[in-house]
Protein backbone atom coordinates (compact mmCIF):
# COMPACT_ATOMS: atom_id res chain seq x y z
CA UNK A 1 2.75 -13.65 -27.83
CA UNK A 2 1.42 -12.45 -24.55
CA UNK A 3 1.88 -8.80 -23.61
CA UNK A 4 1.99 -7.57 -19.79
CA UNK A 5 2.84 -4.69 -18.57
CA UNK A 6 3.93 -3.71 -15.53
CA UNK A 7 2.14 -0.03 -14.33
CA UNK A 8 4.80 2.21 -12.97
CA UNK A 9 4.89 5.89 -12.93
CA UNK A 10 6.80 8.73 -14.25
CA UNK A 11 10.58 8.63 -13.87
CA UNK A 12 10.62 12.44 -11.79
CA UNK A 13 8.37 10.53 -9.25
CA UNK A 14 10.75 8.55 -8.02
CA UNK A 15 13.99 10.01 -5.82
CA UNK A 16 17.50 8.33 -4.97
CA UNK A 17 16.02 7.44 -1.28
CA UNK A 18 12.80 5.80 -2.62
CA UNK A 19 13.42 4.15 -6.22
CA UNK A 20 11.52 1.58 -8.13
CA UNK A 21 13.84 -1.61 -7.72
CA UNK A 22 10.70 -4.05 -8.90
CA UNK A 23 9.28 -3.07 -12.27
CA UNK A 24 12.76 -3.61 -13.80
CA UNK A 25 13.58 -7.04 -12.48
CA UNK A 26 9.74 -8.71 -13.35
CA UNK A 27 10.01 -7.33 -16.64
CA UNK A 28 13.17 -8.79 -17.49
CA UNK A 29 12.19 -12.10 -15.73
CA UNK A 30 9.00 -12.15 -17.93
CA UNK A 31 10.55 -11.44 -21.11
CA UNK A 32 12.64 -14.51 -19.72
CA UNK A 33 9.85 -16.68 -20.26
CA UNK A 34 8.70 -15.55 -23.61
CA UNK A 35 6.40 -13.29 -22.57
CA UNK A 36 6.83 -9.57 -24.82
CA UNK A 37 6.62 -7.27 -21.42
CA UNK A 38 7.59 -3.36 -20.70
CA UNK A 39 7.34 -1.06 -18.11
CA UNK A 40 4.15 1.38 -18.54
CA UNK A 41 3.58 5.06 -17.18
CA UNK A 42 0.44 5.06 -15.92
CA UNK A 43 0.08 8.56 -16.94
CA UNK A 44 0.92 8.07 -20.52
CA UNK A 45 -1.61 8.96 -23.35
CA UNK A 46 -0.03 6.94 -25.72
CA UNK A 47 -0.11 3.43 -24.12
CA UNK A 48 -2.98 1.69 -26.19
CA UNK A 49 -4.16 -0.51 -23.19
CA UNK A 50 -6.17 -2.22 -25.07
CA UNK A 51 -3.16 -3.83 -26.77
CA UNK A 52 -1.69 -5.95 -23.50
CA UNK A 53 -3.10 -8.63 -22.12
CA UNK A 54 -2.86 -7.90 -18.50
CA UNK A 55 -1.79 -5.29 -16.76
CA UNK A 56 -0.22 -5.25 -13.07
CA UNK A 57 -0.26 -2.47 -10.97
CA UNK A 58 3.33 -2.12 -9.28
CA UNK A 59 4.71 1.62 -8.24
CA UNK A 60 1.85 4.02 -9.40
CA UNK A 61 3.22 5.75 -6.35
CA UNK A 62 1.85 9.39 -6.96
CA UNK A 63 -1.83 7.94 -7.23
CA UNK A 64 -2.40 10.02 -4.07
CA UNK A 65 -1.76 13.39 -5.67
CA UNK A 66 -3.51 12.73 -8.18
CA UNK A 67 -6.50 10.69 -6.86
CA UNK A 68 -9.03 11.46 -9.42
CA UNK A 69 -7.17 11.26 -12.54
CA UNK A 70 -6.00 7.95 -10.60
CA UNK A 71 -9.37 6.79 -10.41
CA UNK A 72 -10.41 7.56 -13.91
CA UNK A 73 -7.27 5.80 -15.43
CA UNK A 74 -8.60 2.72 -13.46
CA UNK A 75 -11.98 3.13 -15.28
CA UNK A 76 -10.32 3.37 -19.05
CA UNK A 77 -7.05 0.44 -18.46
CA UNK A 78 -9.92 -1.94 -16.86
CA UNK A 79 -12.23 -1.64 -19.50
CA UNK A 80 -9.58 -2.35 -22.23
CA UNK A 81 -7.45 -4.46 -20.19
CA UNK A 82 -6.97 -7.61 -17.19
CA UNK A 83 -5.65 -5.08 -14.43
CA UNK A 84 -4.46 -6.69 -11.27
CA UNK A 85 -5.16 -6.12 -8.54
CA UNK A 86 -8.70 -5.51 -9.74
CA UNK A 87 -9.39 -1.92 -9.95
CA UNK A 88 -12.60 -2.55 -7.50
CA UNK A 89 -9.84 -3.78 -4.96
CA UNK A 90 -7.98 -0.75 -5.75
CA UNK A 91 -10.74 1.77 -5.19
CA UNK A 92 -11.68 -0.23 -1.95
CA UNK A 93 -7.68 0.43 -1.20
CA UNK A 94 -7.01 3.73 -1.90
CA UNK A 95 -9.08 5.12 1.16
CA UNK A 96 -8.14 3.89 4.50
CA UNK A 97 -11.34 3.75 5.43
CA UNK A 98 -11.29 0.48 4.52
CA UNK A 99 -9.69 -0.39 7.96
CA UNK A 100 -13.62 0.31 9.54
CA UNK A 101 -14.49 -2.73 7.22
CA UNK A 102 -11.86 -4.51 8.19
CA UNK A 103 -12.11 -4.26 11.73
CA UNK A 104 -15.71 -4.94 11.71
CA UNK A 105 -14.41 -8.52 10.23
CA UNK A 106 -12.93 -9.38 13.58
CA UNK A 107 -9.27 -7.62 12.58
CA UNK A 108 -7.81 -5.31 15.24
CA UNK A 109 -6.38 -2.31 13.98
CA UNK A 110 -4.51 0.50 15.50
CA UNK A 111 -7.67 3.06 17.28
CA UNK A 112 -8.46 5.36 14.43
CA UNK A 113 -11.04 8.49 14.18
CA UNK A 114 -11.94 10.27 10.87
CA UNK A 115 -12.38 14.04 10.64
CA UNK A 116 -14.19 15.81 7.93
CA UNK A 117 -14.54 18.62 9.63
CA UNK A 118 -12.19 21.13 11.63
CA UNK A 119 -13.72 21.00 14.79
CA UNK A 120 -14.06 17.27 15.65
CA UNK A 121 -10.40 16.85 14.53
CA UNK A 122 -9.94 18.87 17.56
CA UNK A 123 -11.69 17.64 19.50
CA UNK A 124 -9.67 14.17 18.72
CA UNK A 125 -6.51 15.96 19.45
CA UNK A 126 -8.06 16.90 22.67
CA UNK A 127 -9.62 13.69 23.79
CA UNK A 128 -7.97 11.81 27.23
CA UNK A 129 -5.56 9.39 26.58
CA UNK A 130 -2.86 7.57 27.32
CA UNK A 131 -0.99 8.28 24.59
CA UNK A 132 1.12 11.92 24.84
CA UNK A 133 1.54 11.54 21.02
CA UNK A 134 -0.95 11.40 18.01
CA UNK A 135 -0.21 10.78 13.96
CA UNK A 136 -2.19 12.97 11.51
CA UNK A 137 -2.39 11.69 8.28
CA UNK A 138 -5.19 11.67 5.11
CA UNK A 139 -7.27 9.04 4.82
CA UNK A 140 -6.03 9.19 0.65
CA UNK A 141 -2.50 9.40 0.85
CA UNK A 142 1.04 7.35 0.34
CA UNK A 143 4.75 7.53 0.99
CA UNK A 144 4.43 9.59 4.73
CA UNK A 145 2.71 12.82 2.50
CA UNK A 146 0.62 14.77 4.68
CA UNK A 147 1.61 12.71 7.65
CA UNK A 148 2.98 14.34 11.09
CA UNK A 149 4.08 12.90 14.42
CA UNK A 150 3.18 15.31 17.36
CA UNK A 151 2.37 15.93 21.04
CA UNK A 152 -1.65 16.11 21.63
CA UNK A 153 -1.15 20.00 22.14
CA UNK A 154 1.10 20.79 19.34
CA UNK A 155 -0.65 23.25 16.95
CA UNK A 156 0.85 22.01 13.98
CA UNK A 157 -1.15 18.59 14.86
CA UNK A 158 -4.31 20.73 14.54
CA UNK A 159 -2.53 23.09 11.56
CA UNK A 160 -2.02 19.59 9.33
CA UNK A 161 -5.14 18.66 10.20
CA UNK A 162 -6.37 21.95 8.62
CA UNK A 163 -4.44 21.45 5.46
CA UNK A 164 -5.55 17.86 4.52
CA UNK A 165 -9.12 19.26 5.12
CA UNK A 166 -8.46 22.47 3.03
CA UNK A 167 -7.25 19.80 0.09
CA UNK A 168 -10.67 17.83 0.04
CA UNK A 169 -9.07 14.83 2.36
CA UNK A 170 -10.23 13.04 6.01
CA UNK A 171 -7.89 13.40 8.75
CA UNK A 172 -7.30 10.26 10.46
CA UNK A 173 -5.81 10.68 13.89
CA UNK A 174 -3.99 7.86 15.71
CA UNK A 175 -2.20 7.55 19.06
CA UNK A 176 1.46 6.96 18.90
CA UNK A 177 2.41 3.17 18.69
CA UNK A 178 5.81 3.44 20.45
CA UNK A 179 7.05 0.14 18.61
CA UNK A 180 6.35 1.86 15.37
CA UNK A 181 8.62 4.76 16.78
CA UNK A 182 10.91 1.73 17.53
CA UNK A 183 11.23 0.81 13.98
CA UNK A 184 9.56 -2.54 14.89
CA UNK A 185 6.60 -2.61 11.76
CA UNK A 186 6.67 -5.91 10.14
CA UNK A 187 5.54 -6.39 6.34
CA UNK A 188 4.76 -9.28 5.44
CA UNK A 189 4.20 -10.38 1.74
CA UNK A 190 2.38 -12.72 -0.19
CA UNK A 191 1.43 -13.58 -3.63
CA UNK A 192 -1.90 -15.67 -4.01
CA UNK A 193 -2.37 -15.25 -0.68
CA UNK A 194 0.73 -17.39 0.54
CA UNK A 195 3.48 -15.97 2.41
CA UNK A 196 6.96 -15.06 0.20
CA UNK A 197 8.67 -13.44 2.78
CA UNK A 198 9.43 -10.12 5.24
CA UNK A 199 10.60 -7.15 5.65
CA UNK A 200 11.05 -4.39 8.65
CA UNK A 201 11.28 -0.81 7.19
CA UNK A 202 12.36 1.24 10.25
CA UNK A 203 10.89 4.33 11.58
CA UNK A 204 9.46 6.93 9.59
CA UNK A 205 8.14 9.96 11.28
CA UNK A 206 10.23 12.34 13.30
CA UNK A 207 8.14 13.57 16.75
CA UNK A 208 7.70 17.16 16.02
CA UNK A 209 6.64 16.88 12.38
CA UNK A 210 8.34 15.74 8.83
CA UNK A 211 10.70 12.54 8.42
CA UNK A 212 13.46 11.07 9.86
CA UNK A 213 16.44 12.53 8.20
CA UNK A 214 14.24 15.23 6.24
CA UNK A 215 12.84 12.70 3.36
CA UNK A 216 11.16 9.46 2.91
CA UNK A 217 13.36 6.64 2.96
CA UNK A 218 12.38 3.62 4.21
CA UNK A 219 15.57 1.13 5.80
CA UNK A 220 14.37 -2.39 4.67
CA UNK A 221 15.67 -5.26 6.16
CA UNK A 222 14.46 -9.02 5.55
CA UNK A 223 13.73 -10.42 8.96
CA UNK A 224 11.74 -13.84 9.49
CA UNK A 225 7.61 -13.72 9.68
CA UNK A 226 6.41 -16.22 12.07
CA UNK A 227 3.88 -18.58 11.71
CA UNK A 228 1.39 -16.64 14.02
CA UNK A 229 2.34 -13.22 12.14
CA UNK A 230 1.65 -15.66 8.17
CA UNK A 231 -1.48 -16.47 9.57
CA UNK A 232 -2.47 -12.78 10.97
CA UNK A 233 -1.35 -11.91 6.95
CA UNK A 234 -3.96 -14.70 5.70
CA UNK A 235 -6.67 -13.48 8.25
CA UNK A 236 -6.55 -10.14 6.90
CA UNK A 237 -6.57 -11.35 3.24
CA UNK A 238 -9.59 -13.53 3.93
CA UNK A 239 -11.54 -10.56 5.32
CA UNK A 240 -10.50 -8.42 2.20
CA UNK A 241 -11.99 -11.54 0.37
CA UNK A 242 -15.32 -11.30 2.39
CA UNK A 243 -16.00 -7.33 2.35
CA UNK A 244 -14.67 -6.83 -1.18
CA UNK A 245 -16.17 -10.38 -2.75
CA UNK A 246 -13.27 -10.25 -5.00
CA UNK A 247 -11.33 -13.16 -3.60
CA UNK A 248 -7.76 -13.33 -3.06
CA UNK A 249 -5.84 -10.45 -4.32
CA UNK A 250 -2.92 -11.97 -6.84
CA UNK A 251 -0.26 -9.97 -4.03
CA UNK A 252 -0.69 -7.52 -0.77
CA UNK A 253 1.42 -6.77 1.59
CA UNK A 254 0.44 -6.54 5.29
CA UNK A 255 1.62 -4.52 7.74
CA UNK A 256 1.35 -5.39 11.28
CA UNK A 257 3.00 -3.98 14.59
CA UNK A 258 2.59 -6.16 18.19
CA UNK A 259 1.96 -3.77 20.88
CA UNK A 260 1.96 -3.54 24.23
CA UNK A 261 -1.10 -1.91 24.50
CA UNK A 262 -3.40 -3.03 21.48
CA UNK A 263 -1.72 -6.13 20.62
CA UNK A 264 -0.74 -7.31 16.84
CA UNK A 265 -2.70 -4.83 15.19
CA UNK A 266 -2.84 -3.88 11.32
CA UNK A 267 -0.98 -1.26 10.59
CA UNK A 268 -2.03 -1.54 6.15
CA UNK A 269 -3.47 -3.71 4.20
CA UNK A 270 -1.46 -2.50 0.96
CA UNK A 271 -2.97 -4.18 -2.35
CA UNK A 272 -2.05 -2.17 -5.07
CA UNK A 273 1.43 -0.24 -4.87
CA UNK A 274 3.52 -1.97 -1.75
CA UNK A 275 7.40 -2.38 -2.79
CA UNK A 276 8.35 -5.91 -2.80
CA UNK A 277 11.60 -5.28 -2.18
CA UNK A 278 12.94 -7.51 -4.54
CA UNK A 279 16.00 -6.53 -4.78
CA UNK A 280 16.42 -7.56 -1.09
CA UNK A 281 14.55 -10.84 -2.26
CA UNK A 282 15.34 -11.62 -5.95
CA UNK A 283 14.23 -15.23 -5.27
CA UNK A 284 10.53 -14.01 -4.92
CA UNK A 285 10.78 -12.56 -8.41
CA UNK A 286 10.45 -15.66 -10.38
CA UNK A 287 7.49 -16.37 -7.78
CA UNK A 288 5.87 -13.07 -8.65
CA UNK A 289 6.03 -14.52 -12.76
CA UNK A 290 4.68 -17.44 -11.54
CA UNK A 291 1.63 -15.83 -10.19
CA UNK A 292 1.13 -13.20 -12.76
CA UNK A 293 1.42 -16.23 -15.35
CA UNK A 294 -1.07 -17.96 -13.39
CA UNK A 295 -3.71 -15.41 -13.68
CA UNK A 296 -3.19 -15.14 -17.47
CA UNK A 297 -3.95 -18.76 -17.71
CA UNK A 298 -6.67 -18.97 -15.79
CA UNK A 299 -8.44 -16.53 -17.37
CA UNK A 300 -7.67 -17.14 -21.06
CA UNK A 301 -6.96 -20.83 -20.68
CA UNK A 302 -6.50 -21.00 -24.63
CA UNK A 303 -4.03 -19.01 -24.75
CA UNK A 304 -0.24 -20.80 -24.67
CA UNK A 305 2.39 -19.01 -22.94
């Protein structure tokens, strides 16, 4: 019988505002169709990896905290295992400078500089522009952590910027999107590359510093992805394709704004840990199985599920 499991974390990782509503609902579907599956802490000592057949990378959502041990868990699963997305892609994904690489492909991405220093960070904060607002943020980094919303001459922009150096990070600073502020990000989801469906999260950041409401929890709500914002999703996933030469990724999520001032721009290209809301969407779960059965077939086409 074929064994997949689908790479979660530990259960004091998650919180009441941000669960895990997709590892539950593709495991059950998959045992569904025969197939012997489980949910698996990536942190675990005990899971013999060698022992499943694939394994698919869902909510490993403290990766960022623990970015090395992250990386060296990718090393040990993917020699003893099928782990998708490809822990290449994943490396590639984990740091967002990735969206240099990207850009350089022809997609347009919010204006980003990188900071490993103190001094050009401020400088960055500094720097003439139209925007009265800037985000900080790591380069490594998920779920808002490290993240701040500020005016230009706030010193807690340049005091988080200080932190996420003192922890071994780049600082990214961005100028404020308003239509982010607006709660108007789009993500847009896809499995094999084609589109499954939509969802717009809300607003995150509070101006100031810290989260809306004092914690991360995203608002999803399914809204409808137009054909122009499918094909910005497919762009994106053919220029991962072409930097990475890994091809298409089995799902990603892509997360796009339209501004007034930079245009549809990519906000993420998230390939390894995006929520699929599925619980908003339970029709895409049996298309998720369908995919994940797809890759075990093509790569041990002997094997009968």
């Amino acid at each position: 019988m074929t064994r997949i499991g689908i790479v979660t974390t530990s259960p004091g990782a998650f919180t009441s505002a941000d669960p895990d509503r997709d590892c539950a609902p593709l495991v059950a579907a998959l045992r569904d169709r025969g197939v012997e599956a489980d949910s698996l802490d990536w942190h675990d000592p005990s899971v013999d990896w060698a022992s499943w057949d694939l394994a698919v990378l869902r909510s490993p959502w403290d990766y960022a905290q623990h970015a090395e041990e992250f990386a060296q868990w990718l090393d040990h699963a993917g020699t003893r295992t099928h782990v998708l997305n490809e822990p290449e892609l994943v490396r590639w994904n984990m740091d967002k400078h990735y969206l240099l690489e990207l850009e350089a492909e022809g997609i347009p991405v919010i204006p980003t500089s990188y900071h490993r220093a103190l001094d050009p960070a401020r400088d960055a904060l500094a720097a003439p522009t139209q925007a009265a607002h800037v985000v900080v943020k790591p380069a490594v980094g998920a779920g808002s952590q490290r993240t701040g919303l500020f005016a230009r001459e706030d010193p807690a922009a340049l005091a988080l910027a200080r932190q996420i150096l003192d922890a071994g990070g780049t600082v990214m600073v961005q100028p404020e999107v308003p239509e982010l502020s607006e709660g108007l990000e789009k993500a847009v989801y896809t499995l094999d590359g084609r589109f499954t469906h939509a969802v717009a999260k809300g607003a995150l950041l509070a101006r100031g510093g810290g989260l809306r409401g004092g914690q991360y929890q995203e608002n999803p709500q399914l809204v409808e992805a137009s054909a122009d914002e499918q094909a910005f999703a497919e762009r994106v996933l053919a220029a991962v394709a072409e930097v990475t030469g890994l091809g298409t990724p089995l799902y990603g999520r892509i997360d796009l704004v339209d501004s007034a001032e930079h245009g549809r721009v990519l906000i993420e290209a998230e390939l390894f840990e995006p929520t699929y809301n599925l619980h908003l969407a339970p029709e895409v779960t049996e298309l998720f199985v369908d995919a994940i059965l797809g890759r075990v077939r093509a790569t041990e086409p002997e094997r009968s599920l």
